[in-house]
C-alpha atoms as a PDB file:
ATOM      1  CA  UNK A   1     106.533  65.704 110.387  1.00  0.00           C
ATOM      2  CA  UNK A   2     104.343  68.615 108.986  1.00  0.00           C
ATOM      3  CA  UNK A   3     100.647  67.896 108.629  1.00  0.00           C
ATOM      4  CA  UNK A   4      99.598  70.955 107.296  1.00  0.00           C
ATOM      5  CA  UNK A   5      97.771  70.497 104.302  1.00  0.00           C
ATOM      6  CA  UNK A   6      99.302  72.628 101.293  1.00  0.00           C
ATOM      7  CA  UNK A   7      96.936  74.873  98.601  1.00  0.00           C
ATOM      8  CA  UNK A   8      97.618  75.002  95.499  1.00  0.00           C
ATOM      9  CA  UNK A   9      97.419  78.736  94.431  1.00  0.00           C
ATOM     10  CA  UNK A  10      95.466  80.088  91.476  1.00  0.00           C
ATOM     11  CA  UNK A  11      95.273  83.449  89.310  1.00  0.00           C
ATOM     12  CA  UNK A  12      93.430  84.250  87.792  1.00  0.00           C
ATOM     13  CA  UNK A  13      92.813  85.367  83.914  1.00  0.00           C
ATOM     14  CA  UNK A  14      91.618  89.040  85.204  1.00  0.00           C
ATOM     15  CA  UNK A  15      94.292  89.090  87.878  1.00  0.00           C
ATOM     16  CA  UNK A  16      96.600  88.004  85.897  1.00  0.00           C
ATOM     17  CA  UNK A  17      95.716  91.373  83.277  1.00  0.00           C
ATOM     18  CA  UNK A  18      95.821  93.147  86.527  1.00  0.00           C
ATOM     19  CA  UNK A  19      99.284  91.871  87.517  1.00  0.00           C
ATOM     20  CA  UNK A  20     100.436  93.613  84.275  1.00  0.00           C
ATOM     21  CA  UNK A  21      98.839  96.821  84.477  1.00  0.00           C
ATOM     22  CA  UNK A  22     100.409  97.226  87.931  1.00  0.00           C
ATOM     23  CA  UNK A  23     103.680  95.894  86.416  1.00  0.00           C
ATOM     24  CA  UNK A  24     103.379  98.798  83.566  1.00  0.00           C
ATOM     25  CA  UNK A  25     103.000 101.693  86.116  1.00  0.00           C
ATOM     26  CA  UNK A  26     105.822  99.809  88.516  1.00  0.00           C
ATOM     27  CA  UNK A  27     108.274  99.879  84.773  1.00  0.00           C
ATOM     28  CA  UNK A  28     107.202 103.548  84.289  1.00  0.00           C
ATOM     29  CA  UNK A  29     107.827 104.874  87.130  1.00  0.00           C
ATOM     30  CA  UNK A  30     110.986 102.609  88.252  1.00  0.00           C
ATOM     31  CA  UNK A  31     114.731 101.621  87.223  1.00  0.00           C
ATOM     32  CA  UNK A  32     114.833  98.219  85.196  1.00  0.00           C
ATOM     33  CA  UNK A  33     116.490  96.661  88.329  1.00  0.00           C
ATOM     34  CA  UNK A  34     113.990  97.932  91.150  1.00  0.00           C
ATOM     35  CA  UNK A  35     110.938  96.895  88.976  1.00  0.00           C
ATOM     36  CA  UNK A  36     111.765  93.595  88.112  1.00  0.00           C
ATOM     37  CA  UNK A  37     112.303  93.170  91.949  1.00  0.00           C
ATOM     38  CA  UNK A  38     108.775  94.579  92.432  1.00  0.00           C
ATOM     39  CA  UNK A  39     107.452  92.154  89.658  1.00  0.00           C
ATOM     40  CA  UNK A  40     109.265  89.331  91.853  1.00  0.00           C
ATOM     41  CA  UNK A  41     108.333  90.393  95.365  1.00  0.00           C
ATOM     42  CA  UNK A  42     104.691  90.801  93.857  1.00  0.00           C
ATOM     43  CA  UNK A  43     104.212  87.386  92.288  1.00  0.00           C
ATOM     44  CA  UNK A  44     105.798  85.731  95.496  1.00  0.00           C
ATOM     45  CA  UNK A  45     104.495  87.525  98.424  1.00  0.00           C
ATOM     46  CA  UNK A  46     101.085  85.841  98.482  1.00  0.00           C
ATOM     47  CA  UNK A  47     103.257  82.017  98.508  1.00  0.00           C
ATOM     48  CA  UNK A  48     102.018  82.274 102.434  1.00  0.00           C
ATOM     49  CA  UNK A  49      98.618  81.566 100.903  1.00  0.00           C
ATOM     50  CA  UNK A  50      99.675  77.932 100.494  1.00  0.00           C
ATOM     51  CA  UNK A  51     100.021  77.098 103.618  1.00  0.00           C
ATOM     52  CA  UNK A  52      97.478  79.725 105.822  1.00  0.00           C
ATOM     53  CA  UNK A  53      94.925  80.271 103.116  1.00  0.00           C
ATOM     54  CA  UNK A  54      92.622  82.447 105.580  1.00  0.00           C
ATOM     55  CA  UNK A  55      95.453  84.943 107.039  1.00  0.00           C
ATOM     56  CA  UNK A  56      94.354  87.939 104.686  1.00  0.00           C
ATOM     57  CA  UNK A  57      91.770  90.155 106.024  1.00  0.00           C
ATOM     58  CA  UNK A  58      88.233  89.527 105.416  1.00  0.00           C
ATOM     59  CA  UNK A  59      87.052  92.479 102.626  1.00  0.00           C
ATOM     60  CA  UNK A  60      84.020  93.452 103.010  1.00  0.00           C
ATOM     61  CA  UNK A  61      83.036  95.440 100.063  1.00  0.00           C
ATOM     62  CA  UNK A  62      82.120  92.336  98.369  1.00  0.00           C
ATOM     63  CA  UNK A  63      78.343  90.608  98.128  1.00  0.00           C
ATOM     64  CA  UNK A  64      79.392  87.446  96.797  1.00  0.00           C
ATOM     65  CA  UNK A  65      79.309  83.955  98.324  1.00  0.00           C
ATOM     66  CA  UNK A  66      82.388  83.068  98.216  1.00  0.00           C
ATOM     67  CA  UNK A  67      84.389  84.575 101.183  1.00  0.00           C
ATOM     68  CA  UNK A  68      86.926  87.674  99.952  1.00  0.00           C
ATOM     69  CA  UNK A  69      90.310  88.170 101.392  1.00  0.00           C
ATOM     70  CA  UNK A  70      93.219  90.428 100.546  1.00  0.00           C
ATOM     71  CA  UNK A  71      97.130  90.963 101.666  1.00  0.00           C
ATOM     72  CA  UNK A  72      98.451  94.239 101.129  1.00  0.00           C
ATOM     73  CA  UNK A  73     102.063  94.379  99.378  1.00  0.00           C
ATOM     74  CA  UNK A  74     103.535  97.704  99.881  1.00  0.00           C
ATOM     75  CA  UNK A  75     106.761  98.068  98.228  1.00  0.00           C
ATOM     76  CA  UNK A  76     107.003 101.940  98.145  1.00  0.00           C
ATOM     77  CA  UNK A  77     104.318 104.485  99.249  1.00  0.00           C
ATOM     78  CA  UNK A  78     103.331 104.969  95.662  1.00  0.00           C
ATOM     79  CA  UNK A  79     103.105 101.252  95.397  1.00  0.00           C
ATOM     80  CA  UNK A  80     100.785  99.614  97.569  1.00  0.00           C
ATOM     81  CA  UNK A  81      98.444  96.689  96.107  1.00  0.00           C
ATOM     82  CA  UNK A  82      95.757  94.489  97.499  1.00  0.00           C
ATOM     83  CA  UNK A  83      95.977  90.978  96.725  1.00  0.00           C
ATOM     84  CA  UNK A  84      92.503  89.711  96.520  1.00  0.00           C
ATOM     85  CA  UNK A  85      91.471  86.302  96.631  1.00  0.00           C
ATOM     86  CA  UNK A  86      89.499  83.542  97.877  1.00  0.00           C
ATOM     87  CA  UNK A  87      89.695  80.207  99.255  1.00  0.00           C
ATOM     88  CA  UNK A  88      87.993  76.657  98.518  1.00  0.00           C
ATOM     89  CA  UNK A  89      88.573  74.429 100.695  1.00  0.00           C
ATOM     90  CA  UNK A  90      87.283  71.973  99.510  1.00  0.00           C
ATOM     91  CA  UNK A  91      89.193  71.349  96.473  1.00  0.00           C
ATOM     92  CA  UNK A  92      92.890  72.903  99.081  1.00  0.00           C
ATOM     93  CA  UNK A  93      92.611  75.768  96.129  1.00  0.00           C
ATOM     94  CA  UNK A  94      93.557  79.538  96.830  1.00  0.00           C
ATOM     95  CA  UNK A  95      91.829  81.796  93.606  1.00  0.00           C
ATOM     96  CA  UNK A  96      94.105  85.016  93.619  1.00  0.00           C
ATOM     97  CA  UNK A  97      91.294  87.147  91.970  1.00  0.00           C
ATOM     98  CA  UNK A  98      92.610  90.854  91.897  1.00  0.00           C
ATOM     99  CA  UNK A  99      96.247  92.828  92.045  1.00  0.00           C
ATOM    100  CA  UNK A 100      94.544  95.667  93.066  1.00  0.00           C
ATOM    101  CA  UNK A 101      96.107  98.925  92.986  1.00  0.00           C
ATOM    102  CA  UNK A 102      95.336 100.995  95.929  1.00  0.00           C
ATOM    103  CA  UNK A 103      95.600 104.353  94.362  1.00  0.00           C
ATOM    104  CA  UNK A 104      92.349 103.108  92.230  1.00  0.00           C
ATOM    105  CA  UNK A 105      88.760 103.639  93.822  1.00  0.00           C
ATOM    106  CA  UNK A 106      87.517 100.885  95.970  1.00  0.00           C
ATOM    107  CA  UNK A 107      84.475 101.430  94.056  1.00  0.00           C
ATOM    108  CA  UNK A 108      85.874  99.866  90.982  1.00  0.00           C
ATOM    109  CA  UNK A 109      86.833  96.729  92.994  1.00  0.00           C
ATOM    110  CA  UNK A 110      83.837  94.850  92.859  1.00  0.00           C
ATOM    111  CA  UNK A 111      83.748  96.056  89.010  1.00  0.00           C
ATOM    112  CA  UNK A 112      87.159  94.058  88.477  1.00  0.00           C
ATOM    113  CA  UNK A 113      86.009  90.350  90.511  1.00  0.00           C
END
């Protein structure tokens, strides 16, 4: 029996905006096909979340009190995003925060949170 406690996973309003300016570079620059397997992949890699909340490395370029974390989905070389997020445990919920572009400055990060 699994006793693993599951999180519910959140994004959102501003990562959800950020989802789908990545998504309108990924259309641009992509087949119909490949991007709406990017827009899949994207949406789905960070499912892990759920069930190990704290397995994304701690980013540091944050001063908040909550506790940042990020994955990194790299599909192709020109597309490579963080995932940012954070977790509350006490209420088992995962806030994905940010779908980060990496070709952006990490600068304008902390603008987007």
């Amino acid at each position: 029996m699994d006793t693993k406690q599951n999180f519910q996973i959140i994004i959102t309003a501003t990562a959800e905006r950020a989802y789908f300016e990545v998504l309108n570079y990924v259309f641009e620059h992509h087949s119909p096909e490949r991007s709406n397997a990017i827009a899949l992949e994207l949406l789905d890699y960070p499912n892990i979340l759920s069930v190990q909340p704290n397995i994304g490395t701690i980013e540091k370029l944050f001063a908040r009190k909550e506790i940042y974390r990020f994955l990194v989905y790299q599909r192709t070389k020109n597309i490579t995003v963080k995932i940012i997020y954070y977790v509350d445990e006490q209420t088992k919920t995962v806030y994905i925060t940010d779908f980060f572009p990496s070709e952006m400055f990490p600068e304008k990060m902390n603008k987007r949170i």
